[in-house]
Protein backbone atom coordinates (compact mmCIF):
# COMPACT_ATOMS: atom_id res chain seq x y z
CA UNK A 1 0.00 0.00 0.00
CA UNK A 2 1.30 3.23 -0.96
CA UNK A 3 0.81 5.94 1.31
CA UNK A 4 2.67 9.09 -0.17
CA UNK A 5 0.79 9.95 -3.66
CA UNK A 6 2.75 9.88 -7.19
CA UNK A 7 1.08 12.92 -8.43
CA UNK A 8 1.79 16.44 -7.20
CA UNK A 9 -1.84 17.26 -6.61
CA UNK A 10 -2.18 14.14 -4.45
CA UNK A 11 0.69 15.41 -2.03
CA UNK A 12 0.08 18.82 -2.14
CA UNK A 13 -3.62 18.05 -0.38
CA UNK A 14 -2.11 15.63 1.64
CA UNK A 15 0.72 17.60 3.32
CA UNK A 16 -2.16 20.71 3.57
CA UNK A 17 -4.31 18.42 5.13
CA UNK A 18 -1.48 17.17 7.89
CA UNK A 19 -0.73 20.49 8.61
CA UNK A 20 -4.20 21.36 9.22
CA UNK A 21 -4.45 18.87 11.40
CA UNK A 22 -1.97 19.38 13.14
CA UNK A 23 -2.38 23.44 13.42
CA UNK A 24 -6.22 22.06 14.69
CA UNK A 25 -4.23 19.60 16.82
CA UNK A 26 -2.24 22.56 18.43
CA UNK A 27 -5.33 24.66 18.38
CA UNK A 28 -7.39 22.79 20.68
CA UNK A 29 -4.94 22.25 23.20
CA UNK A 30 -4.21 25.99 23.35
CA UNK A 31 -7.64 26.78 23.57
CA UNK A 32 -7.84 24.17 26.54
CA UNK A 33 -5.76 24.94 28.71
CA UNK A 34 -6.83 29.03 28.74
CA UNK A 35 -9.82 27.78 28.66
CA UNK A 36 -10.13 25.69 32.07
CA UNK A 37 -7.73 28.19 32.94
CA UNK A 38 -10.44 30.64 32.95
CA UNK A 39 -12.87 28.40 34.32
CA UNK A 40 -10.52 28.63 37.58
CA UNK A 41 -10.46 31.74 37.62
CA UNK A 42 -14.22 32.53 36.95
CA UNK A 43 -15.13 29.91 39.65
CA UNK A 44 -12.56 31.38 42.49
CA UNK A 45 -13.61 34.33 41.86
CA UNK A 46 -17.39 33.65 42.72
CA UNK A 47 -16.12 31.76 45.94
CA UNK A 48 -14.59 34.78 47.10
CA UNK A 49 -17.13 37.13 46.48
CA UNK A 50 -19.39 34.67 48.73
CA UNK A 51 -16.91 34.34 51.35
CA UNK A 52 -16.82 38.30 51.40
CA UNK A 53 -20.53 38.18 51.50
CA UNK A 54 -20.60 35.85 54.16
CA UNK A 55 -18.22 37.90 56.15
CA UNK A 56 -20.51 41.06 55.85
CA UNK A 57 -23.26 39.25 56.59
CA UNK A 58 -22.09 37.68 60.21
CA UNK A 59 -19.98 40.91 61.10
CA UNK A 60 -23.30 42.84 61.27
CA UNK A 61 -25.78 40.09 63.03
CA UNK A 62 -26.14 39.18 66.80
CA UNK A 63 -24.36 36.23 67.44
CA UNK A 64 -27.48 34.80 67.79
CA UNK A 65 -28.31 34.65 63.77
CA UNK A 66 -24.70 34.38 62.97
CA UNK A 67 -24.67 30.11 63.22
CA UNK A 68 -28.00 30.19 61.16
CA UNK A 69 -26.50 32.57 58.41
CA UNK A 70 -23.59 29.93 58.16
CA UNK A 71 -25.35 26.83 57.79
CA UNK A 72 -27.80 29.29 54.88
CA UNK A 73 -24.26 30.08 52.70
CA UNK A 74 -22.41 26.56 53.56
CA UNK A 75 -22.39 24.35 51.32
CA UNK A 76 -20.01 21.50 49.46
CA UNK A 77 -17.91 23.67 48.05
CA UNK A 78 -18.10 26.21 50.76
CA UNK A 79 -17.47 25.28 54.73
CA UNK A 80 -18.22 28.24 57.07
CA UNK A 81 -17.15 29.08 60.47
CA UNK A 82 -16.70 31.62 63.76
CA UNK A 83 -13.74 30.76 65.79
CA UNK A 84 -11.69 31.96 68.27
CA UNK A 85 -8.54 31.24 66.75
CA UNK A 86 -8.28 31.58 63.09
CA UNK A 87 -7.63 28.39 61.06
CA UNK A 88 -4.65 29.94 58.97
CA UNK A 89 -1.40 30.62 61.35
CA UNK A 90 -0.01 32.69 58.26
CA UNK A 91 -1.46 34.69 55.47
CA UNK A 92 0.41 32.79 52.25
CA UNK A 93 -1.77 33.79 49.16
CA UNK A 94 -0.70 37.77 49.37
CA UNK A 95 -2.82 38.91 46.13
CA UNK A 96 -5.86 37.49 47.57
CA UNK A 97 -5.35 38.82 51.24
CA UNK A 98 -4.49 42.41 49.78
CA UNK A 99 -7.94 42.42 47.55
CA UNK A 100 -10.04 40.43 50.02
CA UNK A 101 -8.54 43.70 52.65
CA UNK A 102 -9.42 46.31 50.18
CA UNK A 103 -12.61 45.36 49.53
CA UNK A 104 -14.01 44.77 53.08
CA UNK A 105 -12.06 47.43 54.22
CA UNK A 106 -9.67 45.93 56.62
CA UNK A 107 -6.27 46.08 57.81
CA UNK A 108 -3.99 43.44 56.08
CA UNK A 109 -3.06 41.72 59.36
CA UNK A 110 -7.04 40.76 60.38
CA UNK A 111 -7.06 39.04 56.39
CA UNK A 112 -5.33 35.85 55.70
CA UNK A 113 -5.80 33.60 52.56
CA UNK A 114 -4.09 30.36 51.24
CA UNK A 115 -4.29 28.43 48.03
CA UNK A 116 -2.99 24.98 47.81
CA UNK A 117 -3.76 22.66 44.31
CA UNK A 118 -3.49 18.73 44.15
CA UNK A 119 -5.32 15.87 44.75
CA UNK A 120 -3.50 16.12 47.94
CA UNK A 121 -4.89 19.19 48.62
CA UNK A 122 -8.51 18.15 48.04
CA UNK A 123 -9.05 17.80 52.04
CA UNK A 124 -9.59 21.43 53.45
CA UNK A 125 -8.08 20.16 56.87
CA UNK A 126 -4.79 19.75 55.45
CA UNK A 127 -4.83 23.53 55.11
CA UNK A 128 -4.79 24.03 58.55
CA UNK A 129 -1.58 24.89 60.56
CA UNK A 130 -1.89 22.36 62.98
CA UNK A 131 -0.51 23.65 66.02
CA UNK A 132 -3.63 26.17 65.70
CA UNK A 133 -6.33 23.29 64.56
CA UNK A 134 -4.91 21.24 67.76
CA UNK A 135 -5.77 24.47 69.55
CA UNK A 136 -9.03 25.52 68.12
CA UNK A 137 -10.54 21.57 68.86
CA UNK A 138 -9.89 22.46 72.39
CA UNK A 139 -11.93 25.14 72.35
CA UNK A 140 -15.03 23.01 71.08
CA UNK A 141 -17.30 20.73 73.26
CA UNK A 142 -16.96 16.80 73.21
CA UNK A 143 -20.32 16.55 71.13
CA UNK A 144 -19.03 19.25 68.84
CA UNK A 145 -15.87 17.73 68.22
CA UNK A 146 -17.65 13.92 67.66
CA UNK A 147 -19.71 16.04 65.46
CA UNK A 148 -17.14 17.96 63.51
CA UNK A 149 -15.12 14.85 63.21
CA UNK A 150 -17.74 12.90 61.70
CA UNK A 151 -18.25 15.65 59.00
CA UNK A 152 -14.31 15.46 58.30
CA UNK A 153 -14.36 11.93 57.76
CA UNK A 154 -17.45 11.50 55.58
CA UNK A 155 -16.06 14.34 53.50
CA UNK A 156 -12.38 12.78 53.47
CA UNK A 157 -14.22 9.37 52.08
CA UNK A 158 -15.70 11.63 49.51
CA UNK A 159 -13.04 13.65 48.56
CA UNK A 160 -10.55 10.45 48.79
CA UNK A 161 -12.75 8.96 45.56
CA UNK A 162 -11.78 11.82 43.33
CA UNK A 163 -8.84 11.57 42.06
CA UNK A 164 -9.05 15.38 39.81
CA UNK A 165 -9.46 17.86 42.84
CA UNK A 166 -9.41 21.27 42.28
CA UNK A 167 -7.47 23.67 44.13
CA UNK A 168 -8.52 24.71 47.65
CA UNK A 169 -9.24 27.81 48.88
CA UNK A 170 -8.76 29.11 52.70
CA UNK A 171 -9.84 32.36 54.59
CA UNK A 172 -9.43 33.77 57.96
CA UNK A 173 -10.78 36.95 58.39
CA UNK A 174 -11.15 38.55 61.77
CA UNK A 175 -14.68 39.92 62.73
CA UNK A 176 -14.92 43.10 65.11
CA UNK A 177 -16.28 40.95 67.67
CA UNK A 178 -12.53 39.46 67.83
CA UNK A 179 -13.57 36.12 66.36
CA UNK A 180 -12.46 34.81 63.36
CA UNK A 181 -14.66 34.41 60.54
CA UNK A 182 -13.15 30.81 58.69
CA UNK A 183 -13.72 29.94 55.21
CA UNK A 184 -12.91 27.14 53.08
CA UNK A 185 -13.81 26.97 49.52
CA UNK A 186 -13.07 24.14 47.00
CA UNK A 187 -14.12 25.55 43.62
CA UNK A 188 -16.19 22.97 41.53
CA UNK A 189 -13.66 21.50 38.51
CA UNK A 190 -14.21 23.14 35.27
CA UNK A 191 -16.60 21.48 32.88
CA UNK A 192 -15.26 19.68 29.76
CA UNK A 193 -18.62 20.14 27.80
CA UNK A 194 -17.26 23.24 26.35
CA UNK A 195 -14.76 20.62 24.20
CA UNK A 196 -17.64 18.80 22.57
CA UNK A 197 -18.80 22.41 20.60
CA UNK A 198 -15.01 23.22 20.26
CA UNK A 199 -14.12 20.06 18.42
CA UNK A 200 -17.58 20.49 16.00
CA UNK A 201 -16.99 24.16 15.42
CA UNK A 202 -12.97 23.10 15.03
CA UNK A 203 -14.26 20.19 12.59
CA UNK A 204 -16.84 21.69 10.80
CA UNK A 205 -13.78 24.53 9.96
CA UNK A 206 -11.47 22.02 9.23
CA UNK A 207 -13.74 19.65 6.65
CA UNK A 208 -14.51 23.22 4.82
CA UNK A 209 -11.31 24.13 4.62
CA UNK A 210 -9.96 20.97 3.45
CA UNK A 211 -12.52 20.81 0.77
CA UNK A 212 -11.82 24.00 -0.17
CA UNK A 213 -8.10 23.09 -0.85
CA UNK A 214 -8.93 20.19 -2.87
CA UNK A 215 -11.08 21.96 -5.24
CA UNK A 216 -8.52 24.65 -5.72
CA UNK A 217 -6.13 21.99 -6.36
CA UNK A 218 -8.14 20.29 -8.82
CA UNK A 219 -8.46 23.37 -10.79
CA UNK A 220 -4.90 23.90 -10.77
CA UNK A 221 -3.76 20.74 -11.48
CA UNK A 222 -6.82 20.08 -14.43
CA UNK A 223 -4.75 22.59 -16.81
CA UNK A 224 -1.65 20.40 -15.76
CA UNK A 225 -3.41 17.27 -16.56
CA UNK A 226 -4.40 18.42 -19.89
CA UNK A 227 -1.41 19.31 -21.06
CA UNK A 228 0.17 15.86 -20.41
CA UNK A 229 -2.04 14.44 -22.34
CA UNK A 230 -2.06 17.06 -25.53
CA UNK A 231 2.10 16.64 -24.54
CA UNK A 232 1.57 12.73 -25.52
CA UNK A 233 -0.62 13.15 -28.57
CA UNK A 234 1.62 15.65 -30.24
CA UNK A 235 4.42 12.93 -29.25
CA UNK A 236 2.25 10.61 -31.50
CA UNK A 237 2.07 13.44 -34.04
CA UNK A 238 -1.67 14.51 -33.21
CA UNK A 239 -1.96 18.05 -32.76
CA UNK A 240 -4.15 18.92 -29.81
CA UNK A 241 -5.29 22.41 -29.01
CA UNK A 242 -5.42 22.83 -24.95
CA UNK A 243 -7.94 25.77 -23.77
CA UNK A 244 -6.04 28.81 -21.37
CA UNK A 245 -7.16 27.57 -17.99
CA UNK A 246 -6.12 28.14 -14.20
CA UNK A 247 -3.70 30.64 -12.62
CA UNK A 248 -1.62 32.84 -14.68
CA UNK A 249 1.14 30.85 -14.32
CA UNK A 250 -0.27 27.66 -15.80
CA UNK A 251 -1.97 30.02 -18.31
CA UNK A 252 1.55 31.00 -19.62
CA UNK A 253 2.59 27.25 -19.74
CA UNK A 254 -0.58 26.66 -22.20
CA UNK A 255 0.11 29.24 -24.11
CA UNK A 256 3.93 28.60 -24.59
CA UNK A 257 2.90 24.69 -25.63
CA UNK A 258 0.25 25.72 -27.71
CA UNK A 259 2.56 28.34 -28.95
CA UNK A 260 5.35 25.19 -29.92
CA UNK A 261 2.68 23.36 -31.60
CA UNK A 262 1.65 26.09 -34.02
CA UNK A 263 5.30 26.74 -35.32
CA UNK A 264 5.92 22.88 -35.21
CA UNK A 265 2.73 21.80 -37.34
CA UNK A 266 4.01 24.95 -39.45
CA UNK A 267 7.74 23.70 -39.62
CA UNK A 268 6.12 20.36 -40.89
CA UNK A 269 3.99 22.05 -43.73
CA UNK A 270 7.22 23.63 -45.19
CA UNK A 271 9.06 20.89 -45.20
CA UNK A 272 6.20 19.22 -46.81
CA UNK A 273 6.26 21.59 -49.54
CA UNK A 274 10.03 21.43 -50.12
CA UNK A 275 10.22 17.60 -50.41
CA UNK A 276 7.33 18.07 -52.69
CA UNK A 277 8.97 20.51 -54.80
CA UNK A 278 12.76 18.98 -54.50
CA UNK A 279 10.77 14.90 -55.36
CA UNK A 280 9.54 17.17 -58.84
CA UNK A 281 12.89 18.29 -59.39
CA UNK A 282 14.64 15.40 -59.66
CA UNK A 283 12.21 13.32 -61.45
CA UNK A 284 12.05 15.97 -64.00
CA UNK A 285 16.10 15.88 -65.11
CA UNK A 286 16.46 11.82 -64.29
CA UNK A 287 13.50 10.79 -66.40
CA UNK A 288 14.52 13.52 -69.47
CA UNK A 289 18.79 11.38 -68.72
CA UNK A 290 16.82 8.03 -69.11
CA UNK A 291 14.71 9.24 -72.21
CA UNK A 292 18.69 10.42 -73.97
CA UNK A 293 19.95 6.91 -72.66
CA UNK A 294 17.57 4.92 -74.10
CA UNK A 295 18.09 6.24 -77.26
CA UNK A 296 21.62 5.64 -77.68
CA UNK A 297 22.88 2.39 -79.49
CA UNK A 298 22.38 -0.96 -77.61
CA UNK A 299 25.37 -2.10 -75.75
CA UNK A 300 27.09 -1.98 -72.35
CA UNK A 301 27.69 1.40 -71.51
CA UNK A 302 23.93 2.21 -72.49
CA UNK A 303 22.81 -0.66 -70.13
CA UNK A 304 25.31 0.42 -67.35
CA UNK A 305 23.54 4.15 -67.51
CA UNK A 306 19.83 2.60 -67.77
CA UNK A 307 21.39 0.63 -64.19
CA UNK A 308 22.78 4.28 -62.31
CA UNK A 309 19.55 6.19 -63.76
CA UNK A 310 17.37 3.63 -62.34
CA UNK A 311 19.44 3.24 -58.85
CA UNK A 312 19.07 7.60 -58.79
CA UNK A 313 15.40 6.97 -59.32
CA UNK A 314 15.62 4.25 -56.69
CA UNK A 315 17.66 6.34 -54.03
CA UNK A 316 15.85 9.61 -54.74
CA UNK A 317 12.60 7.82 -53.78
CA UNK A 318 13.62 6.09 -50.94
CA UNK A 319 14.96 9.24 -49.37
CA UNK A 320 12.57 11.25 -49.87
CA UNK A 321 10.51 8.51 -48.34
CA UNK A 322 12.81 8.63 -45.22
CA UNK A 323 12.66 12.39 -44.98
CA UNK A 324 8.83 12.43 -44.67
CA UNK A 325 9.37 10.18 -41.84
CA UNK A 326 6.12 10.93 -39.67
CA UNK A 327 3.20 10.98 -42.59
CA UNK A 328 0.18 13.72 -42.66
CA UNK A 329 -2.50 11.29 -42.80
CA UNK A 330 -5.00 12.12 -40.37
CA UNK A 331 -5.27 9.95 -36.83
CA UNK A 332 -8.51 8.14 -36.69
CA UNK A 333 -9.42 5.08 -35.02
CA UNK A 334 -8.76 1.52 -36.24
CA UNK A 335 -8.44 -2.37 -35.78
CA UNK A 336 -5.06 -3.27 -36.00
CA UNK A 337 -5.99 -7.30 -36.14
CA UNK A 338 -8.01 -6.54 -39.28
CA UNK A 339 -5.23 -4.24 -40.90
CA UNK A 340 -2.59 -6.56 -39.90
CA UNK A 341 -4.76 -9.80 -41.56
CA UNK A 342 -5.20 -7.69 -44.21
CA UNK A 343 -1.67 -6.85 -44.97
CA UNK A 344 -0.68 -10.45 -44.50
CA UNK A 345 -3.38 -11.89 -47.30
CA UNK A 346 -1.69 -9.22 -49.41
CA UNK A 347 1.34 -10.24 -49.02
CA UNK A 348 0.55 -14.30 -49.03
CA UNK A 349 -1.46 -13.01 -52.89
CA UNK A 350 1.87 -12.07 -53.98
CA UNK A 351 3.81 -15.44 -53.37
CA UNK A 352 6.14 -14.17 -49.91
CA UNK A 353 6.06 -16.89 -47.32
CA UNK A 354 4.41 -14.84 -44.96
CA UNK A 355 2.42 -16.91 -41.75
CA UNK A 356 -0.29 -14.61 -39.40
CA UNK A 357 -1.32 -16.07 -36.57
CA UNK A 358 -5.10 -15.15 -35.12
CA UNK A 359 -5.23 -11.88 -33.53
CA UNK A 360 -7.71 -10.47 -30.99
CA UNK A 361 -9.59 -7.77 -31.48
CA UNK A 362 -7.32 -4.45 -30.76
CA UNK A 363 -8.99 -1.10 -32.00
CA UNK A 364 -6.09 2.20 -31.77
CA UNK A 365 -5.68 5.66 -32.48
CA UNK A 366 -3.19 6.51 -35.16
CA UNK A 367 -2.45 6.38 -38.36
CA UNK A 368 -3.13 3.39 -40.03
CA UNK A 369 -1.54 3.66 -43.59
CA UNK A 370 1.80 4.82 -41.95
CA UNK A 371 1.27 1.48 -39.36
CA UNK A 372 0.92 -0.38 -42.14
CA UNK A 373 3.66 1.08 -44.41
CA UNK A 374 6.36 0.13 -41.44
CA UNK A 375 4.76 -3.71 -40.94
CA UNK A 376 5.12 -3.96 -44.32
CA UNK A 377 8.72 -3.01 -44.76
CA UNK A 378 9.66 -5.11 -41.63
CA UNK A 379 7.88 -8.37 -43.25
CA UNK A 380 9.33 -7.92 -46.47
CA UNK A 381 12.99 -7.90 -44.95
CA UNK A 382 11.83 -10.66 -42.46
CA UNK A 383 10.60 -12.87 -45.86
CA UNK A 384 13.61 -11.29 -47.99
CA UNK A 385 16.64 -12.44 -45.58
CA UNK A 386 14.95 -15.02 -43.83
CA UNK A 387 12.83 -17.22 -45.92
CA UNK A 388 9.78 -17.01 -44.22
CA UNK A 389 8.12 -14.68 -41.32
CA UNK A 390 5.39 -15.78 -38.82
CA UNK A 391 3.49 -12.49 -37.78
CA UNK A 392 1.88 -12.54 -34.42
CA UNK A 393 -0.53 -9.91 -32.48
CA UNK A 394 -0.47 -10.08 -28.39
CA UNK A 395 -2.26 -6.91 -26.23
CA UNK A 396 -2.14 -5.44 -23.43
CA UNK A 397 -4.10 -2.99 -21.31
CA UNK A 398 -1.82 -0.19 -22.46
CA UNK A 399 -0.30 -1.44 -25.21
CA UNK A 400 -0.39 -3.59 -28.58
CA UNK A 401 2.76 -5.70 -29.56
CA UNK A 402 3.16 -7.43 -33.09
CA UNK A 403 5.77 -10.15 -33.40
CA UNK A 404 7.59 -10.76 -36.20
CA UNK A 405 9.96 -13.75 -36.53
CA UNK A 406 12.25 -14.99 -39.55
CA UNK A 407 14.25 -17.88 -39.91
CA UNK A 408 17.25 -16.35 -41.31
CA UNK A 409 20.85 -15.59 -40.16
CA UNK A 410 19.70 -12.72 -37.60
CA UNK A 411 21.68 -9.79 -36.24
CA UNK A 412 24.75 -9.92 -34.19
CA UNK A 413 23.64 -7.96 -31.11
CA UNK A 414 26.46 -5.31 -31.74
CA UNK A 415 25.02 -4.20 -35.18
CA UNK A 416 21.18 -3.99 -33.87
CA UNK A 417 20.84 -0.28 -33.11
CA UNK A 418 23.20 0.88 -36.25
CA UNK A 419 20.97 -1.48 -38.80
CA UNK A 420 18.25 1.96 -37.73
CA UNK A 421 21.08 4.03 -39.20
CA UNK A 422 19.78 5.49 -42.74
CA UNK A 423 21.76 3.78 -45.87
CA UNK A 424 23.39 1.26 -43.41
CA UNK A 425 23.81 -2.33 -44.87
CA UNK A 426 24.49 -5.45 -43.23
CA UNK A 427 26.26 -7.00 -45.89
CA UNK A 428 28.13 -9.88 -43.55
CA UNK A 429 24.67 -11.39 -42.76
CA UNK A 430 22.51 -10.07 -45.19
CA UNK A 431 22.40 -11.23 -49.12
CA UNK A 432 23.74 -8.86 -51.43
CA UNK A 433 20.85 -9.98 -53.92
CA UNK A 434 18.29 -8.43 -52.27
CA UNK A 435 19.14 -4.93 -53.10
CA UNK A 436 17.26 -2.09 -51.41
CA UNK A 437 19.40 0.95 -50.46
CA UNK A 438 19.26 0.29 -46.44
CA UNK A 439 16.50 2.89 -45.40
CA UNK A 440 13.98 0.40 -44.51
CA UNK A 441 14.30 -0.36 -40.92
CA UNK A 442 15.08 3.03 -40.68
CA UNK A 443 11.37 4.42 -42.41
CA UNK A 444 9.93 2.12 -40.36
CA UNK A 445 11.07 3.13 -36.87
CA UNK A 446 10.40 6.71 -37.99
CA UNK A 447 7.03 5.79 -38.62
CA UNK A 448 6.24 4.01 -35.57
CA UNK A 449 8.26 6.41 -33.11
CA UNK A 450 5.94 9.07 -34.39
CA UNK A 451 2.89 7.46 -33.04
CA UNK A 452 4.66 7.04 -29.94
CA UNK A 453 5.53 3.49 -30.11
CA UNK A 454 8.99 1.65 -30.56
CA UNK A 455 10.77 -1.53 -32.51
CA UNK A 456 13.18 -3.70 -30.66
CA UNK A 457 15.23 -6.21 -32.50
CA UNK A 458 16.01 -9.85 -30.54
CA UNK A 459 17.39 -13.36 -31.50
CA UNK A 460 14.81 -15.72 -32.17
CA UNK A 461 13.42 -18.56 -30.50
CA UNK A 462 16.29 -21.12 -29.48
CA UNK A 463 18.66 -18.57 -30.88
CA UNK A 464 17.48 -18.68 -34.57
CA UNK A 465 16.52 -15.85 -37.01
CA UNK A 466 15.66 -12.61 -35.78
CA UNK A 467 12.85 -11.19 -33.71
CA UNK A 468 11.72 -8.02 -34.11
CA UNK A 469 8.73 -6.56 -32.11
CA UNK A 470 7.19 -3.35 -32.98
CA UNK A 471 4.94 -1.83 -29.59
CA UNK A 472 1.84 1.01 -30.15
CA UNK A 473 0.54 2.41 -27.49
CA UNK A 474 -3.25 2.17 -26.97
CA UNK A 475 -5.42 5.72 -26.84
CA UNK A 476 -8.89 4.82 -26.18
């Protein structure tokens, strides 16, 4: 399984996509911690103000109503108290003591706070500076101490099964009465519910944005795609016009390849013309030589002249035939099984040993004259040097490949790219009877190169004759 895409669109979304994942990632846990951060804070702030409150509240009743405003504003979070000896020994939590002082309007040394955070901390008795709890129990009543105790144990069972406290709060304010007003206040732990919208709202973002991306790569990478393919027809010799599309900068690489195509097809019509013209020109003079030779007296200098005139004609012909290379006939869609039958019944009709095995059905965009023009000059030499040739058709998904196998003296391996070379004979393995003047392997490799496909020359089977296989790619 391959993870990391081939094409650049692929892992341009996919890096944009792990970044935004991660930036979400990043994002969330940011936004978490100054989020329960602020929870804190919100919820210590509204146990102060209700410790202040309380403090009013008892400062200016009878000590008669003071023990029933307590137990009123007590609660879970919130124990409340009147001592005579104040729970804190020391005032540690100096911002709080300072605010708490300015607010009720007292002297610093009558306020003391203390903040401790922890599971450890979740008890508010371990708060307490002990030396004064030791000496504040004394000050209570047996039934009020059984009492008290009772209350610290059930809530040190309770508080003993969480295991996420947060942090305590303590208070020791002294009332004008002398007494000491004691607080303690364990702030309820922030609420995670707040994540559940986060991570929608964060996802709901994130899917947009990512589907955003991926359409905005499509459309740039749609030009890109385009222009491979119009980059492999024009390879096969098909001129394809690709529409201005995308960003400017994929705009400009249009234009320049649409550009190259217009003063390629153009280069190709003047060279048309000029082998047109020069193929006129020299007919013209060698036809008006062999009309003068002919009519000379019969012997062997007129036959030797009739020989070079017709070896001009010959050589003129064939490289012109060369030079044109890639034809202008017009790509349209075919069946290369029923060309290549057909070509073989032709060539069976006019006595070459020529076998064709049964092909499957194999329709292809091209050029089927100039297809047909290169099989034909590869059976010919296949039948000419090696006696016979059995033709063969296999396929592919993505490509055709046509098999063509003599029984002759083959091609060492060292000579099988020059035998490609224009005018290049084989002489040491190839008859001198046979004539020809060495362009046809090259015409046909033109031919078939400018439909983007290739030949390949091989020994044949057990070592014997030669093997040449011409591949064409398939189109749709």
């Amino acid at each position: 399984m391959r993870l990391w895409p081939r094409r650049a669109g692929g892992q341009l979304a996919l890096l944009l996509i792990l970044v935004l994942l991660l930036a979400q990632i990043i994002t969330i846990f940011i936004l978490a911690g100054e989020r329960q951060g602020a929870l804190r804070s919100a919820s210590l702030e509204h146990e102060l103000q209700r410790v202040a409150d309380g403090y009013t509240l008892a400062d200016t009743t009878d000590p008669e109503r003071q023990q029933r405003i307590l137990r009123a504003l007590s609660s879970a979070t919130l124990r409340l108290s009147i001592d005579a000896l104040p729970y804190l020994s020391e005032d540690r939590a100096f911002g709080m003591t300072r605010r708490l002082a300015e607010e009720l309007g007292l002297p610093p040394e009558q306020v003391r706070t203390a903040m401790g955070s922890g599971a450890g901390d979740c008890l508010p008795d371990r708060e307490l500076d002990h030396d004064n709890r030791r000496d504040h129990e004394r000050h209570h009543d047996a039934d009020d101490e059984r009492h008290e105790d009772e209350e610290h144990r059930d809530d040190d069972e309770h508080r003993d099964d969480r295991h996420d406290c947060p942090p305590v709060l303590g208070v020791s304010l002294e009332l004008s009465s002398g007494q000491w007003f004691n607080a303690w206040a364990q702030p309820p732990a922030p609420s995670w519910l707040w994540l559940k919208a986060t991570l929608t709202s964060v996802g709901i973002t994130a899917v947009l944005l990512m589907l955003t991306l991926l359409l905005a790569i499509r459309r740039i990478m749609r030009p890109m795609s385009e222009l491979s393919r119009a980059a492999l027809a024009f390879g096969r010799g098909e001129k394809v016009w690709i529409p201005e599309k995308g960003p400017e900068d994929v705009r400009e690489v249009t234009r320049a390849f649409n550009q190259m195509q217009d003063q390629v097809g153009r280069a190709q019509e003047d060279r048309a013309r000029l082998l047109a013209a020069l193929a006129h020109d020299l007919r013209t003079p060698i036809t008006s030589m062999r009309l003068r030779v002919e009519m000379l007296p019969e012997g062997e200098d007129r036959d030797r002249l009739l020989d070079s005139l017709r070896e001009m004609q010959h050589l003129a012909e064939a490289t012109l035939d060369f030079i044109r290379g890639s034809t202008t006939e017009q790509h349209r869609r075919y069946d290369l099984a029923t060309l290549l039958d057909s070509l073989c019944g032709d060539l069976q009709e006019m006595g070459l040993a020529v076998h064709c095995n049964d092909s499957p059905r194999c329709v292809l965009q091209g050029q089927p004259e100039a297809v047909k023009r290169a099989l034909r000059n590869l059976i010919e030499n296949a039948v000419n040097y090696g006696v016979q040739a059995e033709v063969k058709l296999e396929t592919t998904d993505k490509e055709a490949v046509i098999t063509i196998v003599d029984q002759g003296p083959g091609i060492p391996e060292s000579e099988r790219d020059r035998v490609f070379e224009p005018f290049y004979r084989l002489e040491q393995s190839r008859s001198r009877d046979t004539g020809g003047a060495g362009l046809g392997l090259a015409i046909a490799r033109t031919l078939i190169r400018s439909m983007g496909g290739d030949i390949r020359l091989a020994a044949g089977p057990e070592g014997r004759g030669l093997q040449v296989s011409v591949t064409l790619i398939k189109t749709g």
